[in-house]
N, C-alpha and C. Protein backbone atom coordinates (compact mmCIF):
# COMPACT_ATOMS: atom_id res chain seq x y z
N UNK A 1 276.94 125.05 132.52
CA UNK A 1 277.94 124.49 131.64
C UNK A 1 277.77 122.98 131.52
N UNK A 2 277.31 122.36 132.72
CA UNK A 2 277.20 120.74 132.90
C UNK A 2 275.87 120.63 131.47
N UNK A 3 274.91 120.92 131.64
CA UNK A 3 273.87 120.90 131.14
C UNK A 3 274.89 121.44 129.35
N UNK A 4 275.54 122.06 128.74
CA UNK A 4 275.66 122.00 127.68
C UNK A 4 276.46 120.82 127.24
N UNK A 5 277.10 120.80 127.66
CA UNK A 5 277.96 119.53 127.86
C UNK A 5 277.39 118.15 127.52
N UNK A 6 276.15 118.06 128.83
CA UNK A 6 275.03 116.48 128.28
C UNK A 6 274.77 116.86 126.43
N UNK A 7 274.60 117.66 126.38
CA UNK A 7 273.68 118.36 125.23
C UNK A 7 274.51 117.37 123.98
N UNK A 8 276.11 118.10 124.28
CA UNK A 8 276.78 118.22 122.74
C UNK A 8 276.75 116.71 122.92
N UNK A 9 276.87 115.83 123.63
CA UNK A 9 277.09 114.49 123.68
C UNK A 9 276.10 113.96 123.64
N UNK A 10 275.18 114.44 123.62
CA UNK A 10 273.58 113.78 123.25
C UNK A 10 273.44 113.99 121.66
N UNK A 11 273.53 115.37 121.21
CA UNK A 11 273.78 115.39 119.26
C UNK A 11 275.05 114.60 119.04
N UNK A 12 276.35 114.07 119.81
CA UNK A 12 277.17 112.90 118.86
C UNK A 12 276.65 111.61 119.22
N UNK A 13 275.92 111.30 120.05
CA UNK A 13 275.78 109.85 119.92
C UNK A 13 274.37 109.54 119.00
N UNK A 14 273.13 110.69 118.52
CA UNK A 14 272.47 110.65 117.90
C UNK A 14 272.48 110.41 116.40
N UNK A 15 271.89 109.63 115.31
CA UNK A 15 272.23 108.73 114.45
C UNK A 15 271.52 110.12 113.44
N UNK A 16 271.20 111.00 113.53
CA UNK A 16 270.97 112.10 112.57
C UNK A 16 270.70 113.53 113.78
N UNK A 17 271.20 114.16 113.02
CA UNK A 17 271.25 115.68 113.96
C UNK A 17 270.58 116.72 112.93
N UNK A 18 269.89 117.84 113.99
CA UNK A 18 269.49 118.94 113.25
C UNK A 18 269.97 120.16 114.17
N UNK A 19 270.67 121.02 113.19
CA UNK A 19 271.50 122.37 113.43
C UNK A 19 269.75 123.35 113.14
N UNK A 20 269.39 123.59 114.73
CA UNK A 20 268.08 124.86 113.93
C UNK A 20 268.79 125.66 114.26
N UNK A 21 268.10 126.91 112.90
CA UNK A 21 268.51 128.17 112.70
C UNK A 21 268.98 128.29 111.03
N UNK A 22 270.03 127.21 111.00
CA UNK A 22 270.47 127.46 109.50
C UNK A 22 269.90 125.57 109.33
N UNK A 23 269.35 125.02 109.85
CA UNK A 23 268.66 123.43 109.37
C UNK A 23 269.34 123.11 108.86
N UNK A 24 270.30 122.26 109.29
CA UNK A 24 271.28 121.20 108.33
C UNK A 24 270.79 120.15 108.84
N UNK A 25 270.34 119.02 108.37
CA UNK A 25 269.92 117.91 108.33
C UNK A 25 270.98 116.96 107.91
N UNK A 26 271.61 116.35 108.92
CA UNK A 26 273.24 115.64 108.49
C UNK A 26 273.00 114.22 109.15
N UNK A 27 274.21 113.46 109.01
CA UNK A 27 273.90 112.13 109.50
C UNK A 27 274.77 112.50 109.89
N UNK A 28 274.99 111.32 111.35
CA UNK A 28 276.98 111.51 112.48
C UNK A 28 277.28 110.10 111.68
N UNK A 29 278.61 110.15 112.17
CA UNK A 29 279.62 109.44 111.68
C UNK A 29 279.03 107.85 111.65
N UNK A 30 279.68 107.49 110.57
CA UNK A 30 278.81 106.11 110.22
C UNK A 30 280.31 104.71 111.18
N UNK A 31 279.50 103.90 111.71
CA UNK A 31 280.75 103.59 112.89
C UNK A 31 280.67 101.63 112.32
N UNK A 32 281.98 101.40 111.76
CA UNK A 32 281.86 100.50 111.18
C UNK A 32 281.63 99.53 111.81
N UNK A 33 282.06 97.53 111.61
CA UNK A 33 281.73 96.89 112.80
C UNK A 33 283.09 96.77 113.88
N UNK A 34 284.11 97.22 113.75
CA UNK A 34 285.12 97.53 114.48
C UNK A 34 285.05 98.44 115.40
N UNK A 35 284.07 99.47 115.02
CA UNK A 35 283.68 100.48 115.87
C UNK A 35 284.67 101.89 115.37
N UNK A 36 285.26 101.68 114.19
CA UNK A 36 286.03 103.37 113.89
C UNK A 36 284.95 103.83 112.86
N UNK A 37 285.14 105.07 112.82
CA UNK A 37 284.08 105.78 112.44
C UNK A 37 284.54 106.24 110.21
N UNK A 38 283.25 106.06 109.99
CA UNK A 38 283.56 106.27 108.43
C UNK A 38 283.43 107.03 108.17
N UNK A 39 282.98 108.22 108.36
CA UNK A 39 282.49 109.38 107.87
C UNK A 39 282.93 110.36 108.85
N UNK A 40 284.25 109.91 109.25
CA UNK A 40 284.77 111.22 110.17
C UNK A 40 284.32 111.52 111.37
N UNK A 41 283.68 112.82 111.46
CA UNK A 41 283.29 113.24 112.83
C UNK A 41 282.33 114.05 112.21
N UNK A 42 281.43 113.92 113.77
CA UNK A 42 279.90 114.45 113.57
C UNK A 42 279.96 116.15 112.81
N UNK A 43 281.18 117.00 113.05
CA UNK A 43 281.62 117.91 112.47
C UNK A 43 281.54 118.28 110.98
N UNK A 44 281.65 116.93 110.73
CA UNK A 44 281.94 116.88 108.58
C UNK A 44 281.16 115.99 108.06
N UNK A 45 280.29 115.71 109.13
CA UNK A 45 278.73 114.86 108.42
C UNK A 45 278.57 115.14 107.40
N UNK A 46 278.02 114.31 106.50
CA UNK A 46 277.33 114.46 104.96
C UNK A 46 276.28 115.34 105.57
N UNK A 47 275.80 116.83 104.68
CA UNK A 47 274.83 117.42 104.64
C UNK A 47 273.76 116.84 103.70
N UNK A 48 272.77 116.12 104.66
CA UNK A 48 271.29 115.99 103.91
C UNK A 48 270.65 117.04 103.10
N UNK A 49 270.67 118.12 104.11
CA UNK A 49 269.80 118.92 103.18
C UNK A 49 270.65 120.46 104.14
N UNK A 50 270.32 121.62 103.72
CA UNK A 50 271.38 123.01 104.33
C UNK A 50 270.67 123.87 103.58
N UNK A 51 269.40 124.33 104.64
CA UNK A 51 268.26 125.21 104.30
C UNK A 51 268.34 126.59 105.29
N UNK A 52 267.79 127.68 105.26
CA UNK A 52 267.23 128.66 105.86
C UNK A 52 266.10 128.30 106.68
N UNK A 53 265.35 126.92 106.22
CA UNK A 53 263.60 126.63 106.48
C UNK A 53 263.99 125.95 107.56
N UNK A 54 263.15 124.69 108.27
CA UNK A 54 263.40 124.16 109.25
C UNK A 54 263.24 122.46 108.90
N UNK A 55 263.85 121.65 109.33
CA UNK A 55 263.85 120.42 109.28
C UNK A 55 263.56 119.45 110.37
N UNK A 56 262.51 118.51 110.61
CA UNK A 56 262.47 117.97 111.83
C UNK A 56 262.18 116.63 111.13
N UNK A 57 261.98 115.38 112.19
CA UNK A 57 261.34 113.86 112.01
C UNK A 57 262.22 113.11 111.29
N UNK A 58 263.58 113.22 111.31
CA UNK A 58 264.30 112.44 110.38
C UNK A 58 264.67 111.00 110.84
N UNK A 59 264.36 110.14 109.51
CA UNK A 59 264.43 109.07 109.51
C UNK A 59 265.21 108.22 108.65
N UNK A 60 265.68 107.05 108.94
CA UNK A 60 266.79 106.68 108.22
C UNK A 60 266.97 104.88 107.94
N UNK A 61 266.89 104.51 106.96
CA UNK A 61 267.24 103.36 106.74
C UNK A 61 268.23 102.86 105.89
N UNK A 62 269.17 101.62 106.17
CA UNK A 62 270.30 101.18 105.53
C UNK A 62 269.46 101.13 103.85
N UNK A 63 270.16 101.18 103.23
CA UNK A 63 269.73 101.50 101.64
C UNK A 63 270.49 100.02 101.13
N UNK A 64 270.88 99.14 101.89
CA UNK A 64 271.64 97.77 101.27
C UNK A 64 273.25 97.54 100.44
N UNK A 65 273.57 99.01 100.17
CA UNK A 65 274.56 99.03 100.04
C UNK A 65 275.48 100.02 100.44
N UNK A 66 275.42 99.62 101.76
CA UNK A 66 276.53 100.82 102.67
C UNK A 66 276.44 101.72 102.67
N UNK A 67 274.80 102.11 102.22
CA UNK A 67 274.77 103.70 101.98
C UNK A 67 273.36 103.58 103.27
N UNK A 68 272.89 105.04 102.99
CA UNK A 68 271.62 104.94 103.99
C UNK A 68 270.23 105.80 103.09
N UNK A 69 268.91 105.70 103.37
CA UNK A 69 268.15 106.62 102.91
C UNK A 69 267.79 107.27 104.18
N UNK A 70 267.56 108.54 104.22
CA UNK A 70 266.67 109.61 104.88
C UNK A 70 265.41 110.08 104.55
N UNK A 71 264.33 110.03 105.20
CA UNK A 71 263.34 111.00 104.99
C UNK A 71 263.27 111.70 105.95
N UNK A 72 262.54 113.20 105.72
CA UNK A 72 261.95 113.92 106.58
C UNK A 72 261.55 115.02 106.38
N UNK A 73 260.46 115.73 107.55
CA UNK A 73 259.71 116.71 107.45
C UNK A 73 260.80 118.05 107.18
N UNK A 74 260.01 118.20 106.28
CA UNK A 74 261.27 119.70 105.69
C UNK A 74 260.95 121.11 106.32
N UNK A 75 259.79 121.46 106.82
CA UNK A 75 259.66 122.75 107.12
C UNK A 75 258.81 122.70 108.51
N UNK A 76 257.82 123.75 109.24
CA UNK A 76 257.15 123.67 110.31
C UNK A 76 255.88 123.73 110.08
N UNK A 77 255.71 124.22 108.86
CA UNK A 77 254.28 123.61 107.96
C UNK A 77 253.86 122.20 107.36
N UNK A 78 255.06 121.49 107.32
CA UNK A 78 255.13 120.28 106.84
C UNK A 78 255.43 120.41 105.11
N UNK A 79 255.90 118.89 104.69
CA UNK A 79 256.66 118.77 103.51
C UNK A 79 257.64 117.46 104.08
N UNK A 80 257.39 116.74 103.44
CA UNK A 80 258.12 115.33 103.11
C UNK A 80 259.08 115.32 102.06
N UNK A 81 260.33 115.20 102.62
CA UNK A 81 261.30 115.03 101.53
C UNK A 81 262.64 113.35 101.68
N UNK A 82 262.93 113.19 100.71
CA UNK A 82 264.05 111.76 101.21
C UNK A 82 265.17 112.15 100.24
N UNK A 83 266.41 111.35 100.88
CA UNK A 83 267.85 111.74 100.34
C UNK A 83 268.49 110.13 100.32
N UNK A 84 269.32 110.07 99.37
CA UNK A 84 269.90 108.82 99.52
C UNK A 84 271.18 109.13 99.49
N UNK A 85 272.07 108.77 100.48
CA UNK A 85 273.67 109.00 100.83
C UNK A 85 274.45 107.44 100.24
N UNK A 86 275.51 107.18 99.90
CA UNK A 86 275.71 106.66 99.63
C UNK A 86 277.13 106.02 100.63
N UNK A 87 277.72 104.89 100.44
CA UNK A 87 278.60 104.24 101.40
C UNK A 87 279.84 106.06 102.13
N UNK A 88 279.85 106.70 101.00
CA UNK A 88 281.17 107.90 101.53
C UNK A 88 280.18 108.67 101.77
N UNK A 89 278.88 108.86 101.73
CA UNK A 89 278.30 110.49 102.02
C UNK A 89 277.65 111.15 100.99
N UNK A 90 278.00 110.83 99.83
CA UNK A 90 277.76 111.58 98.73
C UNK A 90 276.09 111.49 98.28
N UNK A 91 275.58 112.72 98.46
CA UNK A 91 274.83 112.71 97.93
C UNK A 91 273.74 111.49 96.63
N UNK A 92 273.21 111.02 96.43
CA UNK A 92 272.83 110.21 94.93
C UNK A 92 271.22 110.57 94.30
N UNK A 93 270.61 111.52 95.35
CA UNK A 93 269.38 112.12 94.63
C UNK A 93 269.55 113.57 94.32
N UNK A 94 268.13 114.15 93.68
CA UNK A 94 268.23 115.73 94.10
C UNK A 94 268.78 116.37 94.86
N UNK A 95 269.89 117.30 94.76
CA UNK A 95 270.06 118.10 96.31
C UNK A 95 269.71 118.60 97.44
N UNK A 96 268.30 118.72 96.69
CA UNK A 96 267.59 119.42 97.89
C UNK A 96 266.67 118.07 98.69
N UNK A 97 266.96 116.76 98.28
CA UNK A 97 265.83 115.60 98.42
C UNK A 97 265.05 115.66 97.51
N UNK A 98 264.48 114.57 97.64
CA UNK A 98 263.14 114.04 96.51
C UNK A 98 261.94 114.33 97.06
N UNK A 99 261.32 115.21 96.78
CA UNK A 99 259.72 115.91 97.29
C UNK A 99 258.68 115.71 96.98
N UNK A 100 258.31 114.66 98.23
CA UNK A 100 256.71 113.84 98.16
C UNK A 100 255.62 114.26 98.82
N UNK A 101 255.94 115.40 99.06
CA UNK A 101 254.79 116.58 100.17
C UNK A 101 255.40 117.51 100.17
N UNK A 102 254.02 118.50 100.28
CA UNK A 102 254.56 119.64 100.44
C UNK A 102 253.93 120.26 101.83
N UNK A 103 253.29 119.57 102.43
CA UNK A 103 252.48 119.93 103.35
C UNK A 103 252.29 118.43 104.03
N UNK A 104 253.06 117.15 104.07
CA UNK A 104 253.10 115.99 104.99
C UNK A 104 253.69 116.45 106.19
N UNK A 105 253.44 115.35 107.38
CA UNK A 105 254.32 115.46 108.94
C UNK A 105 254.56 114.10 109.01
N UNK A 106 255.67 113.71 110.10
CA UNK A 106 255.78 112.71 110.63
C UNK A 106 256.18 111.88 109.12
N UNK A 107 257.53 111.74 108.72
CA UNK A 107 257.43 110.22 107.47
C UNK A 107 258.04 109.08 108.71
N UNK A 108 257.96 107.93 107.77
CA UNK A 108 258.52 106.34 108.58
C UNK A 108 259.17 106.17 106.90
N UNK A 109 259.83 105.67 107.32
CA UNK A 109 260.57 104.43 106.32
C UNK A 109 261.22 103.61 106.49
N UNK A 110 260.43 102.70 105.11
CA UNK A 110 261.26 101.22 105.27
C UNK A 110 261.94 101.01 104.00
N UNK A 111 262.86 99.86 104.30
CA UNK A 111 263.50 99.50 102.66
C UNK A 111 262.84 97.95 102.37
N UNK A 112 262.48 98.04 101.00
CA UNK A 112 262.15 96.73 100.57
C UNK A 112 262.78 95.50 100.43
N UNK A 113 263.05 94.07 100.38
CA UNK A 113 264.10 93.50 100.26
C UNK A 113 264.81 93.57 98.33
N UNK A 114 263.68 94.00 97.22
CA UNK A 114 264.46 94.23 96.12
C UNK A 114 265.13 95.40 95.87
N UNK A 115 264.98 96.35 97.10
CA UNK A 115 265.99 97.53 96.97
C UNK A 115 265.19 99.40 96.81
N UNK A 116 263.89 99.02 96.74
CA UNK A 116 263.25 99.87 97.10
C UNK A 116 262.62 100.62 98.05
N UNK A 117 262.35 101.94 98.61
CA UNK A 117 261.63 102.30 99.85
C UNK A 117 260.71 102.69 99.80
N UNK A 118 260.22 102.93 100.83
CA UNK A 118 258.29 103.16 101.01
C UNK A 118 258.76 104.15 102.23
N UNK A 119 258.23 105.59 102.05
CA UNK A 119 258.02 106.26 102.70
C UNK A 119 256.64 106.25 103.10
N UNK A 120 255.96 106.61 104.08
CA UNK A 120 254.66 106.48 104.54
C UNK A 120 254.60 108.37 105.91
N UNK A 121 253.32 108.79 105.34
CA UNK A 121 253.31 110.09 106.65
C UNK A 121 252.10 110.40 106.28
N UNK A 122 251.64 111.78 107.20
CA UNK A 122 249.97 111.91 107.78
C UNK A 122 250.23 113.41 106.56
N UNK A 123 249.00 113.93 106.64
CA UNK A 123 248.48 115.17 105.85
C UNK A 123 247.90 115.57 106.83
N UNK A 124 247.05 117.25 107.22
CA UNK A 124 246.41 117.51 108.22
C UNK A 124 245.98 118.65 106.76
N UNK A 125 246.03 118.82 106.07
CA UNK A 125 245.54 120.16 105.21
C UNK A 125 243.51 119.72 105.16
N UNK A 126 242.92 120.58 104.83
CA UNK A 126 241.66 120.49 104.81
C UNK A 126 241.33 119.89 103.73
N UNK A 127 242.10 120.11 102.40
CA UNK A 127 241.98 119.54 101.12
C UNK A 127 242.19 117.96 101.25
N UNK A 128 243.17 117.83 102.03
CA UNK A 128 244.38 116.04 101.61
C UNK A 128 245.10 116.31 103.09
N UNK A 129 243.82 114.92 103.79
CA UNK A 129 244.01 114.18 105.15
C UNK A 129 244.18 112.77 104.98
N UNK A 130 244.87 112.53 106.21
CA UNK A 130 244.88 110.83 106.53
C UNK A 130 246.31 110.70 105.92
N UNK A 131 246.99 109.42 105.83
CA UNK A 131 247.99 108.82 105.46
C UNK A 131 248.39 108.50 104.13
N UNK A 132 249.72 109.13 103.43
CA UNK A 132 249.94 108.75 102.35
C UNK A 132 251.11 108.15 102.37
N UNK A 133 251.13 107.01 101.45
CA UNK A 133 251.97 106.62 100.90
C UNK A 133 253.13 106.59 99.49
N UNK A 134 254.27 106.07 99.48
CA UNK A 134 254.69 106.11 98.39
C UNK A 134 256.23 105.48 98.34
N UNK A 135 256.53 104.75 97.00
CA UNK A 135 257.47 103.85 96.88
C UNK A 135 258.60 105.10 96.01
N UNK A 136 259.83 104.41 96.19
CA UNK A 136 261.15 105.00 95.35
C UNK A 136 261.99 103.59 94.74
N UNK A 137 262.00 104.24 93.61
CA UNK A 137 263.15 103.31 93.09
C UNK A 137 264.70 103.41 93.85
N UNK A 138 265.74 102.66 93.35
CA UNK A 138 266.92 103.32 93.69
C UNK A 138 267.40 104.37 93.08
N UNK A 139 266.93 105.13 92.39
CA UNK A 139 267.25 106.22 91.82
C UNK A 139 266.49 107.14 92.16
N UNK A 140 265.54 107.09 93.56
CA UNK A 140 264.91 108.40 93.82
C UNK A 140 263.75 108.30 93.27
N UNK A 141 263.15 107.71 92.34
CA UNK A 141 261.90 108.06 91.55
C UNK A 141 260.53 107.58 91.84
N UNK A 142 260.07 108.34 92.45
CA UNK A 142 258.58 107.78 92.61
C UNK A 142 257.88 106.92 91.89
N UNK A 143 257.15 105.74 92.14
CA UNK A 143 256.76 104.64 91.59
C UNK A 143 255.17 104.74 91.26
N UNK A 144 254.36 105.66 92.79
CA UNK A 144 253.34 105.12 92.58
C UNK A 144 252.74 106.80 92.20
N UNK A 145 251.46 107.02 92.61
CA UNK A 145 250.77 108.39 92.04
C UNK A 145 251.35 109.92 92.86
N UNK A 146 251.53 110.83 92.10
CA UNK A 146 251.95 111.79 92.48
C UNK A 146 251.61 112.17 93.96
N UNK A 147 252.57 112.43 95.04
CA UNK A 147 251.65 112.90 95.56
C UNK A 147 251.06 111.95 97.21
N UNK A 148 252.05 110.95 96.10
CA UNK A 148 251.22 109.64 97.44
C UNK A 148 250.25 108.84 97.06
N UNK A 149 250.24 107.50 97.72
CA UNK A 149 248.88 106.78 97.90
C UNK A 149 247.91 107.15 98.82
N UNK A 150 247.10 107.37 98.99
CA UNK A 150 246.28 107.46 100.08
C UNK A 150 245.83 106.46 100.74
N UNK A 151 245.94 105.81 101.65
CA UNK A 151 245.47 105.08 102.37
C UNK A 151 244.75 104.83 103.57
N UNK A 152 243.96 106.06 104.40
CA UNK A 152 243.48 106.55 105.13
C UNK A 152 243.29 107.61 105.11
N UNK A 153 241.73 107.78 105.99
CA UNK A 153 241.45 109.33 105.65
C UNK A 153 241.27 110.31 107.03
N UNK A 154 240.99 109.30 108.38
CA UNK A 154 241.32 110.45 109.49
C UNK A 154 242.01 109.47 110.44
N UNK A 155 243.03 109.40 109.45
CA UNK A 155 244.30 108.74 110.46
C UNK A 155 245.96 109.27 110.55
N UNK A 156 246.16 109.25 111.61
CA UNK A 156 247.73 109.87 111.49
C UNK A 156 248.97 109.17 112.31
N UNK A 157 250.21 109.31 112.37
CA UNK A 157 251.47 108.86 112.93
C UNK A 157 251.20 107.17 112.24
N UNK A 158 251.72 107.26 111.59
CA UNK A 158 252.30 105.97 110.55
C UNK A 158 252.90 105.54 111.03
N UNK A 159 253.55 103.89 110.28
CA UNK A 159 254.74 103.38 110.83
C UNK A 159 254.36 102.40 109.46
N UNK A 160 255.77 102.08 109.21
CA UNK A 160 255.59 100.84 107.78
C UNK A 160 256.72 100.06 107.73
N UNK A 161 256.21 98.62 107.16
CA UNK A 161 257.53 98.11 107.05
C UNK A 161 256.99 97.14 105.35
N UNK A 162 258.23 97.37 105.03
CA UNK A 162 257.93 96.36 103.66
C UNK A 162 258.53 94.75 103.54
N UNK A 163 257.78 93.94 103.17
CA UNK A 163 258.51 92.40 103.24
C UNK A 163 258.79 92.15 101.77
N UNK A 164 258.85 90.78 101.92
CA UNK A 164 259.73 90.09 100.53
C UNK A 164 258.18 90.01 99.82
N UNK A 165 257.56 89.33 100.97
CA UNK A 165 256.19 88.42 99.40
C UNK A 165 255.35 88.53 99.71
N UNK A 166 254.82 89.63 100.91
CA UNK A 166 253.25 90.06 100.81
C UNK A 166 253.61 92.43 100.06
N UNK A 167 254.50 92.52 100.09
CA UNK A 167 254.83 94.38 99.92
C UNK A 167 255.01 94.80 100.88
N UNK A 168 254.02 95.65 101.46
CA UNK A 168 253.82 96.57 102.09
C UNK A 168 253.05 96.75 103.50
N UNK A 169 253.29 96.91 104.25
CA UNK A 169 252.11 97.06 105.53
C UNK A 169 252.59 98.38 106.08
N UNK A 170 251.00 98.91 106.22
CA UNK A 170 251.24 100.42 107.19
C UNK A 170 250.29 99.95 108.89
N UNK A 171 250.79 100.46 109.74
CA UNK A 171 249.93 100.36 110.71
C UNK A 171 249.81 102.15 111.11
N UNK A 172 248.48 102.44 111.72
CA UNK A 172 248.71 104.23 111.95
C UNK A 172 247.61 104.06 113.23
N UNK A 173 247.17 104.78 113.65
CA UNK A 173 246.77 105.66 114.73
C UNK A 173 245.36 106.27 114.45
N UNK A 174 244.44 105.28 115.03
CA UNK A 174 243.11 106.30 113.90
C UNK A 174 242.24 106.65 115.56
N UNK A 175 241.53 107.69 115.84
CA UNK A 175 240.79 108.01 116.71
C UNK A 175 239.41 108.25 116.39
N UNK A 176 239.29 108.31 115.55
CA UNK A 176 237.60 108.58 114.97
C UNK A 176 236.83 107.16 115.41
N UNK A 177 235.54 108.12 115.31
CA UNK A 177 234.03 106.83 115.93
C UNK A 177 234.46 105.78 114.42
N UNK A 178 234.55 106.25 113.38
CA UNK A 178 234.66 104.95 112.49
C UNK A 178 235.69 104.08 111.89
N UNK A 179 236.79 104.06 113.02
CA UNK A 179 237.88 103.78 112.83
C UNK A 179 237.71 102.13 112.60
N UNK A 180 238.23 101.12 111.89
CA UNK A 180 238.25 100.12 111.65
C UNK A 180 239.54 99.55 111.47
């Protein structure tokens, strides 16, 4: 009983939770700077996404206006998807997320300082390896080529951050003899 106990108090103090079995991909309560909570209780979280499939790697950045973005791996095959919640919860993209893989693992995201994000994650398919990238407007909409940028080809576990006046930087994880 001790041991369930750590558990449930380990999913409320966690800044996104996943329900496996029925995969709800939710955020916990958004805790203002007073420390009371905006979004209720971890109970009535905004649902990210409320699938049958499986959801893991979720990631989350302030979106600049009291809202937050999410990405993450949507299934156990992989698939990259992102959601943008807004200051109450509400949904502001596709319902199901905005789908930039269908077969990615591992996303990172950052937010840009003009209000855009850069999702960044690995491929492992035999067709489309290495690291792709890709920008969103605030409206969800992919900026750059379907699909991703590619930016590496036997490299994996990303990490990115975007600045004001150089863009973009990815750093990743490369193990190959010709890694550079």
């Amino acid at each position: 009983m001790r041991s369930e106990t750590t558990k449930s108090s380990r999913n409320r103090s966690s800044l996104a939770r996943i329900v496996i079995g029925v995969a709800i991909l939710a955020i916990s309560p958004v805790l203002a700077i007073d420390g009371h909570t905006v979004w209720n209780t971890v109970e009535r979280a905004p649902v990210v996404e409320s699938t049958v499939t499986h959801a893991d790697h979720p990631r989350s950045v302030s979106d600049g206006n009291g809202g937050v973005v999410v990405a993450w791996q949507h299934q156990y095959g992989g698939g990259i998807r992102v959601q943008r919640l807004d200051h109450t919860g509400a949904q502001q993209w596709a319902s199901t997320g905005v789908v930039l893989s269908n077969t990615g693992f591992s996303p990172q995201i950052a937010l840009h300082p003009a209000g855009w994000v850069v999702v960044a994650w690995y491929e492992t398919e035999a067709t489309k390896t290495g690291i792709y990238v890709q920008r969103l407007d605030g409206a969800g909409n992919p900026s750059w080529t379907s699909g991703g940028v590619q930016i590496a080809t036997t490299a994996r576990v990303p990490a990115v951050c975007a600045t004001s006046s150089a863009g973009t930087f990815v750093a990743w994880i490369d193990s190959s003899s010709d890694a550079r």
